[in-house]
C-alpha atoms as a PDB file:
ATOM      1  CA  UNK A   1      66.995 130.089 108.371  1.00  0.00           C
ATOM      2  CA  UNK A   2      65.603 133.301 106.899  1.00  0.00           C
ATOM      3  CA  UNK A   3      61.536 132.930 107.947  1.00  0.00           C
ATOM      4  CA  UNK A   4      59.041 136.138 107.008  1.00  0.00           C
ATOM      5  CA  UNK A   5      55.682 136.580 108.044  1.00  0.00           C
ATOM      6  CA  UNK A   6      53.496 137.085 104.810  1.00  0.00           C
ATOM      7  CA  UNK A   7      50.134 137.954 103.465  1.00  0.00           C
ATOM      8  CA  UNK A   8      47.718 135.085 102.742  1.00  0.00           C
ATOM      9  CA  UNK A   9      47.392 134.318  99.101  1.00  0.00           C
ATOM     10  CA  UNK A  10      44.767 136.976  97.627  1.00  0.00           C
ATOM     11  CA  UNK A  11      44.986 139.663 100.653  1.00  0.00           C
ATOM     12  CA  UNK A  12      45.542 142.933 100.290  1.00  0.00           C
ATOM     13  CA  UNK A  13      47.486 145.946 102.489  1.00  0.00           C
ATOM     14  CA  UNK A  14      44.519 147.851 102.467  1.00  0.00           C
ATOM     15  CA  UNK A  15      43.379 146.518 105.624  1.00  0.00           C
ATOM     16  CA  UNK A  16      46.397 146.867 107.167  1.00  0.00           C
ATOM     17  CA  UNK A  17      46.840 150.574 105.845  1.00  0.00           C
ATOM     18  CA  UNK A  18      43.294 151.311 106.642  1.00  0.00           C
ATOM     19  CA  UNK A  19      44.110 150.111 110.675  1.00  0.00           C
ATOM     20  CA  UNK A  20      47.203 152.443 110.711  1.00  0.00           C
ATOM     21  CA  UNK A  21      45.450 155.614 109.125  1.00  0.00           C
ATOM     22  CA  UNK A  22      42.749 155.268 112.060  1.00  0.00           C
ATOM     23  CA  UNK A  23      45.327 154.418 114.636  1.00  0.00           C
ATOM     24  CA  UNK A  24      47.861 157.599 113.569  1.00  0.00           C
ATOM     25  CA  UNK A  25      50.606 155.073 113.369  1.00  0.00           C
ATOM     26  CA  UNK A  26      53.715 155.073 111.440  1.00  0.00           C
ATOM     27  CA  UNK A  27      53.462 153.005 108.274  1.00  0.00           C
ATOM     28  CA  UNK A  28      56.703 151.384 107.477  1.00  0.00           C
ATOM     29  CA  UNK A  29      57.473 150.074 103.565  1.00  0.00           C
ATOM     30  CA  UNK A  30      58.924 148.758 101.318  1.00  0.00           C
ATOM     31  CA  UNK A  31      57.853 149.036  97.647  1.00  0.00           C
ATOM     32  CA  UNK A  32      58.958 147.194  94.271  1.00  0.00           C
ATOM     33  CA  UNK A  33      59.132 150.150  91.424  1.00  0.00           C
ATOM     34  CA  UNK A  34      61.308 149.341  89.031  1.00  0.00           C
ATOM     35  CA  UNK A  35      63.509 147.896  91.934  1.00  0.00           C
ATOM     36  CA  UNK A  36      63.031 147.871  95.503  1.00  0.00           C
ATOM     37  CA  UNK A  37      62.808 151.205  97.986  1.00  0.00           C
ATOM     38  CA  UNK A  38      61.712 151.895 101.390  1.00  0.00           C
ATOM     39  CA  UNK A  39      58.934 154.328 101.955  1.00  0.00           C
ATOM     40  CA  UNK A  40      57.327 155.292 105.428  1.00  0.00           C
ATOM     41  CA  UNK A  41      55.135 158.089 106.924  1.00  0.00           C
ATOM     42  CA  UNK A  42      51.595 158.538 108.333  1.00  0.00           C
ATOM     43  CA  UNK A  43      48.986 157.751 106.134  1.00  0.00           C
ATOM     44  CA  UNK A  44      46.680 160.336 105.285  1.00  0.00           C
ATOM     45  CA  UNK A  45      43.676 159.536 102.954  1.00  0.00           C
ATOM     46  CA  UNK A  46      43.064 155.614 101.284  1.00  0.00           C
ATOM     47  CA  UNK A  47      41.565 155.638  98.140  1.00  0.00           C
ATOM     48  CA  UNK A  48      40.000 152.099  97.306  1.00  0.00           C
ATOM     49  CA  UNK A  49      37.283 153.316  94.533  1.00  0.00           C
ATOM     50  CA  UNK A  50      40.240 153.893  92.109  1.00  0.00           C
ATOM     51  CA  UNK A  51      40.958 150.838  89.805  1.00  0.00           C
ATOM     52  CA  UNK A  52      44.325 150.993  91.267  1.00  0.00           C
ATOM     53  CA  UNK A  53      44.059 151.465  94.963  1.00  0.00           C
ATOM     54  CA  UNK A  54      46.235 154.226  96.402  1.00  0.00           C
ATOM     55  CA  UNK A  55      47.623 155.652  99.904  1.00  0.00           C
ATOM     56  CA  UNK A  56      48.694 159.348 100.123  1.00  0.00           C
ATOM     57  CA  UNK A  57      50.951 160.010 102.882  1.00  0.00           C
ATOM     58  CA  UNK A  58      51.349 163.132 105.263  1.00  0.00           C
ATOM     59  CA  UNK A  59      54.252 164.185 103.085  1.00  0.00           C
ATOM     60  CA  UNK A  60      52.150 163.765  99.736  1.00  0.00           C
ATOM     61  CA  UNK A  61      53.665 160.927  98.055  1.00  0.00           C
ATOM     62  CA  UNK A  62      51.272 159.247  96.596  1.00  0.00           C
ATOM     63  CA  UNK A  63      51.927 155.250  96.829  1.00  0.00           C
ATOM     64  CA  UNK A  64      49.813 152.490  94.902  1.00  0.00           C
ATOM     65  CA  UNK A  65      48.758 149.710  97.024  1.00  0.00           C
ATOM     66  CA  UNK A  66      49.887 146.873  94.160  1.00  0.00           C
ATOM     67  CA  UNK A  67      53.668 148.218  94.681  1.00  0.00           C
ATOM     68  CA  UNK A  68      53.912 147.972  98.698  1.00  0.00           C
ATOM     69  CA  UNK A  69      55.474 144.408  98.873  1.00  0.00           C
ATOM     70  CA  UNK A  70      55.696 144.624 102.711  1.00  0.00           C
ATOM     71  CA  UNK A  71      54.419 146.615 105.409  1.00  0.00           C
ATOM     72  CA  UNK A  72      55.116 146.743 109.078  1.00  0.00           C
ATOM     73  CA  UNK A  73      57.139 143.479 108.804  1.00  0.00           C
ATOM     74  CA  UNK A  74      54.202 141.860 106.822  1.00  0.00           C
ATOM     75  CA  UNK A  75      55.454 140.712 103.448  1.00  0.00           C
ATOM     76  CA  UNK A  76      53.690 139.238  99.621  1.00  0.00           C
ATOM     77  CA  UNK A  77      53.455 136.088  99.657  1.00  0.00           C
ATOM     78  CA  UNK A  78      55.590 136.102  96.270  1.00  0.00           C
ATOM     79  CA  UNK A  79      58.429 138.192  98.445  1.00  0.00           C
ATOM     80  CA  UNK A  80      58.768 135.244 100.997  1.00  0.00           C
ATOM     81  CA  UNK A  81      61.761 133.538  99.952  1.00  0.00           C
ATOM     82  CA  UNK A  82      65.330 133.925 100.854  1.00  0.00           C
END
């Protein structure tokens, strides 16, 4: 049986995110834009005052929080099933 830890029904990454940026750890992703990619780096700045809440990376990619569907192992609760 395929089992995956998930989010609980209205959280959010940004905690999560916000815990690796202070920590200097690796954040590990994957994303859903217009089909499904893996994305991973250290997080340098959060921006949460932006209607659409966004992480920029060391690198410089810029990543919207909405499209992460799982982080560190953590997935959406609508990305649960099988």
């Amino acid at each position: 049986m395929d089992l995956r830890t998930t989010l609980s029904v209205n959280e959010s990454f940004l905690e999560m995110l916000t815990d690796c940026k202070n920590r200097g750890a690796k954040a590990e992703m994957i994303l859903d834009i217009n089909g499904l990619e893996r994305a991973e780096g250290i997080i340098a700045e959060i921006h949460t005052d932006d209607p659409q809440p966004y992480i920029k990376l060391q690198d410089g990619r810029v990543i919207t929080e909405k499209t992460i569907i799982a982080l560190n192992g953590l997935f959406r609760p609508e990305y649960s099933g099988c």
